[in-house]
C-alpha atoms as a PDB file:
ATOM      1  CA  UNK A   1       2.415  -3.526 -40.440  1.00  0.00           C
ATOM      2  CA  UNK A   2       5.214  -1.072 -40.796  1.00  0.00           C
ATOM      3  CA  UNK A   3       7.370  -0.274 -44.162  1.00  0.00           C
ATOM      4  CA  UNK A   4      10.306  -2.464 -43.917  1.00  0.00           C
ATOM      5  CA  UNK A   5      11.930   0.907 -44.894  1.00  0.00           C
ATOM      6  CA  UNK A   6      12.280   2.574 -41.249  1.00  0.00           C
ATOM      7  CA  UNK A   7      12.990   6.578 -41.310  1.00  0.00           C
ATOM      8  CA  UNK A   8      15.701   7.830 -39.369  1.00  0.00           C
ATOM      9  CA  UNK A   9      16.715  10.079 -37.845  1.00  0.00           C
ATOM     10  CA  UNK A  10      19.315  12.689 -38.795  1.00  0.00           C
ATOM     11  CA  UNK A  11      20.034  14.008 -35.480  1.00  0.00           C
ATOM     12  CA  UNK A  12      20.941  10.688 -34.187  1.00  0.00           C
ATOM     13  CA  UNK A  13      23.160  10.107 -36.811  1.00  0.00           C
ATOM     14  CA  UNK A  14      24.791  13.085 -36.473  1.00  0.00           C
ATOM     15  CA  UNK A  15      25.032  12.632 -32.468  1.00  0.00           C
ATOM     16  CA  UNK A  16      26.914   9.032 -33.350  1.00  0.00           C
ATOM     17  CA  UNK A  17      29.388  10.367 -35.729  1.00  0.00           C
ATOM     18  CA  UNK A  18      30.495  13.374 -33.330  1.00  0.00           C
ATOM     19  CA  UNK A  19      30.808  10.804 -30.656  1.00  0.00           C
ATOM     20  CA  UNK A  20      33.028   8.623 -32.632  1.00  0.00           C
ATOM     21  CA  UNK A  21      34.922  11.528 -33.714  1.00  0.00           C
ATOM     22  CA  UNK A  22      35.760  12.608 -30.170  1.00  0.00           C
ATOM     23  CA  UNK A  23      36.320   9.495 -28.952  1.00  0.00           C
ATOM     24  CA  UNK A  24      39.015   8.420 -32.165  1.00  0.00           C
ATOM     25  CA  UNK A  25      40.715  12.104 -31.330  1.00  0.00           C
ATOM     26  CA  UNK A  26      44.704  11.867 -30.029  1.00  0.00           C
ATOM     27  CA  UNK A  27      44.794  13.130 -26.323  1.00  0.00           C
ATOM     28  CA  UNK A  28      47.373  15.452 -25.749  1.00  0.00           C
ATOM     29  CA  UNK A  29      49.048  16.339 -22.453  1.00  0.00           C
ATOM     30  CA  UNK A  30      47.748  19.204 -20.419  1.00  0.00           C
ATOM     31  CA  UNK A  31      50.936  20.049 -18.924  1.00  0.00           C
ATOM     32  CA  UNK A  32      53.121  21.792 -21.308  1.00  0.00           C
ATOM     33  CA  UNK A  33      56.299  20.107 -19.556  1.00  0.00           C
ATOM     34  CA  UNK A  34      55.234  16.504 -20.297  1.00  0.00           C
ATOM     35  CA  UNK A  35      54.431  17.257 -24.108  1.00  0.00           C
ATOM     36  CA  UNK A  36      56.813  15.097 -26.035  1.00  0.00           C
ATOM     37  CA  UNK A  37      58.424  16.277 -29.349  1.00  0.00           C
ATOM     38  CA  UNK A  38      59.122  13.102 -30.967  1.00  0.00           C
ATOM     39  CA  UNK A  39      57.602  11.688 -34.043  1.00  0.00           C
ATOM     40  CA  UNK A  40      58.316   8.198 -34.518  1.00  0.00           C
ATOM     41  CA  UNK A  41      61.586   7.488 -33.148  1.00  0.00           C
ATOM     42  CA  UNK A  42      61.898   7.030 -29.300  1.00  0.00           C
ATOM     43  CA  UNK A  43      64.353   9.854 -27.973  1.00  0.00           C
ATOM     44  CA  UNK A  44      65.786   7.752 -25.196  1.00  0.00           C
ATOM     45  CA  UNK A  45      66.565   4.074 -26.469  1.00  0.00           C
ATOM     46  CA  UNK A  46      67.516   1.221 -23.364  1.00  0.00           C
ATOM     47  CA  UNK A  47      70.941   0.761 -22.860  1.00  0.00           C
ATOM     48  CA  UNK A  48      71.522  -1.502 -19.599  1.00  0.00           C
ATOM     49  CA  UNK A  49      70.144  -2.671 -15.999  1.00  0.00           C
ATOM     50  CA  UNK A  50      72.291  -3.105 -13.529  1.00  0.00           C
ATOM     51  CA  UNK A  51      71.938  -5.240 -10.030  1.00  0.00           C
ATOM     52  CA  UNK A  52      73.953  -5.576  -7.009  1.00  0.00           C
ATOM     53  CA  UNK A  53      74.962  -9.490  -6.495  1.00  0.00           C
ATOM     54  CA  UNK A  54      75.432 -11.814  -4.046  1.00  0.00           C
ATOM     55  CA  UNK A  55      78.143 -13.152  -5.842  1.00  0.00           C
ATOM     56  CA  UNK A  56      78.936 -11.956  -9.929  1.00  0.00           C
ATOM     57  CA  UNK A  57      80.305 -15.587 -10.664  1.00  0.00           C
ATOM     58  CA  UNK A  58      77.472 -17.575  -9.669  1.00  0.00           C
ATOM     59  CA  UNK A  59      75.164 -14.461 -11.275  1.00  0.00           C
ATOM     60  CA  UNK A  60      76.697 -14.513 -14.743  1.00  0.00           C
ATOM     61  CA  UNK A  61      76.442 -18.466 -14.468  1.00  0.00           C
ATOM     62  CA  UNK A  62      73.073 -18.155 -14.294  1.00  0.00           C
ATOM     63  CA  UNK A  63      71.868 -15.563 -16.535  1.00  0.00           C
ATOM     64  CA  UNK A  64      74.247 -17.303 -19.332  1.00  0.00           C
ATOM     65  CA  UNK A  65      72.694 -20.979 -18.840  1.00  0.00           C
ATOM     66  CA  UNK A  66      69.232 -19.357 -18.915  1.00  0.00           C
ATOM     67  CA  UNK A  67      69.324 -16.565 -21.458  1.00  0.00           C
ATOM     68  CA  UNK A  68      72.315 -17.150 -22.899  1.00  0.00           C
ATOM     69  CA  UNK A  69      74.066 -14.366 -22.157  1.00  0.00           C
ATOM     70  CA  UNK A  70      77.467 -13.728 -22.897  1.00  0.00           C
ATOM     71  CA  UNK A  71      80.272 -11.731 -20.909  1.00  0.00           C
ATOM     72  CA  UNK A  72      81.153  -8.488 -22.596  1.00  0.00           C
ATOM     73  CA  UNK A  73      84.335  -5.958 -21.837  1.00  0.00           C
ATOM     74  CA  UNK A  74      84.112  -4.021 -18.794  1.00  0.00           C
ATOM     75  CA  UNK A  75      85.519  -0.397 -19.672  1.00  0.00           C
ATOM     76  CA  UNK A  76      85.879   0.682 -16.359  1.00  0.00           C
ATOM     77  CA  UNK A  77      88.993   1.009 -13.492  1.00  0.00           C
ATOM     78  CA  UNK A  78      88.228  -1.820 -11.550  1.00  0.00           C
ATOM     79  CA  UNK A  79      87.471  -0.745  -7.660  1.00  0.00           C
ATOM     80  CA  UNK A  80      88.806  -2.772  -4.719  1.00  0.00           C
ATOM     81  CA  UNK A  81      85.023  -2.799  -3.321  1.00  0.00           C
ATOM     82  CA  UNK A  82      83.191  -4.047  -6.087  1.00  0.00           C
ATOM     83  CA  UNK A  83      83.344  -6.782  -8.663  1.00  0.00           C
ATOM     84  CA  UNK A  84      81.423  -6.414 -12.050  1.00  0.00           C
ATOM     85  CA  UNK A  85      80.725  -8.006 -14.514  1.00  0.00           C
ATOM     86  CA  UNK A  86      78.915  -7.217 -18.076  1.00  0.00           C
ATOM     87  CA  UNK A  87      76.881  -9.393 -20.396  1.00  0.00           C
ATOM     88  CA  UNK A  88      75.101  -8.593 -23.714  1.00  0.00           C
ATOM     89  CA  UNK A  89      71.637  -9.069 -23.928  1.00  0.00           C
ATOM     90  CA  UNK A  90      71.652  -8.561 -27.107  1.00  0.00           C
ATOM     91  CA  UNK A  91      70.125  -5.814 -29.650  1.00  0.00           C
ATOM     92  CA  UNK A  92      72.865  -3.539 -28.125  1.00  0.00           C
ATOM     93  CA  UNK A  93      71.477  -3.285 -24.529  1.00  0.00           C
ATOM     94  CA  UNK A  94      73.758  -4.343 -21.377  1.00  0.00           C
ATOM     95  CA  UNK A  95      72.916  -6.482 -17.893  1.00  0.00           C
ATOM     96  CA  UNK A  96      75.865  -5.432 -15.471  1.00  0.00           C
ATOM     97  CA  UNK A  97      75.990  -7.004 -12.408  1.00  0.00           C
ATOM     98  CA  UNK A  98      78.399  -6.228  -9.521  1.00  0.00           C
ATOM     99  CA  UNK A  99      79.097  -7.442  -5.962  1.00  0.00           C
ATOM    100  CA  UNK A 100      80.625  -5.801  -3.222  1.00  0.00           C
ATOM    101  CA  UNK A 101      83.662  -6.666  -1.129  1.00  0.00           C
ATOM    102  CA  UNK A 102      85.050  -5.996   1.964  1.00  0.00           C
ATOM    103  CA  UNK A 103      83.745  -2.885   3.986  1.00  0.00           C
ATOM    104  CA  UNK A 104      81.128  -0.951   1.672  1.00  0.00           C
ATOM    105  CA  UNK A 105      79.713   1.148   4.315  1.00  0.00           C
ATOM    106  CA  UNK A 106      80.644   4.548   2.821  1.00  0.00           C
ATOM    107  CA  UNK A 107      79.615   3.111  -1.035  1.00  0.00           C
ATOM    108  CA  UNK A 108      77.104   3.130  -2.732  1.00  0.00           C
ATOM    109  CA  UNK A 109      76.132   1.064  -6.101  1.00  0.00           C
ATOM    110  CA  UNK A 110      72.321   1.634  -6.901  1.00  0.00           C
ATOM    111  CA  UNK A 111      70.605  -0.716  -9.066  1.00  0.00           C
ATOM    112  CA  UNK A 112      68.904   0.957 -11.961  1.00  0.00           C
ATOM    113  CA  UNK A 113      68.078   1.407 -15.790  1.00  0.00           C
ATOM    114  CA  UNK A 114      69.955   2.856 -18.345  1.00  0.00           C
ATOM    115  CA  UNK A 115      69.465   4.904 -21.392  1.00  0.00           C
ATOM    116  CA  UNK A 116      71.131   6.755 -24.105  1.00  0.00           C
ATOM    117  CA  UNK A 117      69.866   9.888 -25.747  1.00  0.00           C
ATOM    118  CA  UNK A 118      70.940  11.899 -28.703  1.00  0.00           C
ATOM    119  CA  UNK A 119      70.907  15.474 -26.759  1.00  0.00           C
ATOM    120  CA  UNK A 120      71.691  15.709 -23.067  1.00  0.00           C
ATOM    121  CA  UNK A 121      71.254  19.253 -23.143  1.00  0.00           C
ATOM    122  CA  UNK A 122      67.501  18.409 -24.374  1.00  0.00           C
ATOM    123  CA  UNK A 123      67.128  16.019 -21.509  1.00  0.00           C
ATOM    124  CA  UNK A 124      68.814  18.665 -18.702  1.00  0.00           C
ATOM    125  CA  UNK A 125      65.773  21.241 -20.214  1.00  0.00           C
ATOM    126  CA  UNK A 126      63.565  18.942 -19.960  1.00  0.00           C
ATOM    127  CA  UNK A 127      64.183  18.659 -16.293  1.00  0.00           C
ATOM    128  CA  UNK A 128      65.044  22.470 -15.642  1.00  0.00           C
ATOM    129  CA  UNK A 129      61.259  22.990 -16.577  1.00  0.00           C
ATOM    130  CA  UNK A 130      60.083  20.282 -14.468  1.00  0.00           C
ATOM    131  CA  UNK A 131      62.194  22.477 -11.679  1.00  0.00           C
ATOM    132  CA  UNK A 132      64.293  18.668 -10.824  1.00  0.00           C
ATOM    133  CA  UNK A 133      67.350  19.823  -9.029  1.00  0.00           C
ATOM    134  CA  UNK A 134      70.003  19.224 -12.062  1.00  0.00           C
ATOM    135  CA  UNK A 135      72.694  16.468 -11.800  1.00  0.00           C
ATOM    136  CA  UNK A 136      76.008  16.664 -12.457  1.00  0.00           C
ATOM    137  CA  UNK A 137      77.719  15.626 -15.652  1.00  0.00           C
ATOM    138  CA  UNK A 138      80.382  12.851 -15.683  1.00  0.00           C
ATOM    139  CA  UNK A 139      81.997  11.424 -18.598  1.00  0.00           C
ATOM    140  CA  UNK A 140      82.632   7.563 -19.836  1.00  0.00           C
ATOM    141  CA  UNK A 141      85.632   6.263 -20.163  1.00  0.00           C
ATOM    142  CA  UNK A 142      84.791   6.803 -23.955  1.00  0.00           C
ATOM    143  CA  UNK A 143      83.869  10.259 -23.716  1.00  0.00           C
ATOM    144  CA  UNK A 144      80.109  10.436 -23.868  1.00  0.00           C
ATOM    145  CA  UNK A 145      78.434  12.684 -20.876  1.00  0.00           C
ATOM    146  CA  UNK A 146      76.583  10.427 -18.469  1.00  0.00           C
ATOM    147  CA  UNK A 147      74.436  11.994 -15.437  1.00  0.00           C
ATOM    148  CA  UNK A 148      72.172   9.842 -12.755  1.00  0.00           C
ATOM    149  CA  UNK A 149      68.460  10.860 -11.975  1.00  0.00           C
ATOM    150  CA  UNK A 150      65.822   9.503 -10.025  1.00  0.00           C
ATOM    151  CA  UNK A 151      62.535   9.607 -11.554  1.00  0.00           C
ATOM    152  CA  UNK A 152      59.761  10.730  -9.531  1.00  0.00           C
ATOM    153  CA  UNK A 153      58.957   7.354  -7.393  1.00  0.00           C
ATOM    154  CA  UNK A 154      62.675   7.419  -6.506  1.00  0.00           C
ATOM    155  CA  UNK A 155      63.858   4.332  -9.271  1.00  0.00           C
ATOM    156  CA  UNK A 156      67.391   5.073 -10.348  1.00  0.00           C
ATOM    157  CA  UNK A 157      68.146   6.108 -14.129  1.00  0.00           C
ATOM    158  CA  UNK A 158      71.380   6.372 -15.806  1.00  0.00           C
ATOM    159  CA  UNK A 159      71.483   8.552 -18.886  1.00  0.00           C
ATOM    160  CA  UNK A 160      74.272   8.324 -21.175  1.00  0.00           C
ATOM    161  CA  UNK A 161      74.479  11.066 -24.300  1.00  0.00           C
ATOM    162  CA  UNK A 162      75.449   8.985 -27.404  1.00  0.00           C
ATOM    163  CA  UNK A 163      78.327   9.748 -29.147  1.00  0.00           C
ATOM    164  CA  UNK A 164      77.727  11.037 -32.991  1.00  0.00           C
END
C-alpha cells in the first residue's frame, strides 16, 4: 500500500501555474489603430436611434403605450417631406422617428444610432488612421459639431461632439 502522502511533482506544478497565468493575462489588440485609450469611462456614450415610419402618429402611440415613452422637443426646422417626432427613453438617450411625405425620391433619411463624444477631433484621428474617407462637419441647432459615418458593415452612425 502506498503513503497516503503522494509526492509531486514540481514541474507539473509549475506547468499549471504558467498556464493559468497566460490564460488570466488581458489580450490586447494587435492592430495599433483599434487600441483603445480609455480607462473606465466609455468615450462614446448612446444618444438616440432613429427609424423611418409608416406613419409617426400611430408610431409614437405605440412606443408610448408599450414603453412608456414620452414626446420630447424637436429642435429642428421642420421639412415639408418629413414628419418627426422625438421621445425620451429615458437615462438621456432619444428614439426619433420620422415619416416621409409627398415625393421623397431625391431624400434621403437613414435609420441609424447615435452617439456623443467628448472630442470629435479624437474621433476624426481615429478614422484618419483607419484611412476612412473623413465626413464633413455640420453643426446642431445648439452648436455642437455632428458628422455621419458608416461603420464598416455599412450601419449608419451619427456622432454628435458634446458641448462642455
Amino acid at each position: 500500500m502506498k503513503n497516503s502522502k503522494s509526492t509531486r511533482n514540481p514541474f507539473c506544478f509549475l506547468l499549471i501555474v504558467i498556464s493559468i497565468g497566460f490564460v488570466s493575462c488581458k489580450q490586447t489588440p494587435k492592430d495599433e489603430n483599434l487600441e483603445s485609450t480609455s480607462t473606465n469611462k466609455p468615450f462614446a456614450l448612446y444618444n438616440h436611434s432613429t427609424f423611418v415610419v409608416k406613419n409617426v402618429d400611430s408610431s409614437v402611440a405605440f412606443y408610448h403605450y408599450v414603453f412608456e415613452f414620452d414626446t420630447i422637443h424637436f429642435p429642428f426646422p421642420y421639412r415639408e417631406n418629413i414628419r418627426a417626432k422625438w421621445m425620451s427613453t429615458g437615462n438621456g438617450g432619444e428614439l426619433h422617428l420620422g415619416h416621409f411625405i409627398g415625393d421623397t425620391t431625391t431624400y434621403s433619411y437613414p435609420a441609424h444610432i447615435g452617439f456623443t463624444v467628448s472630442s470629435m477631433d479624437t474621433v476624426l484621428s481615429r478614422l484618419k488612421r483607419l484611412n476612412y474617407k473623413l465626413p464633413e462637419m455640420e453643426n446642431m441647432p445648439n452648436g455642437e459639431k455632428t458628422i455621419h459615418i458608416t461603420d464598416i458593415d455599412g450601419n449608419n452612425i451619427h456622432i454628435i461632439e458634446r458641448k462642455p
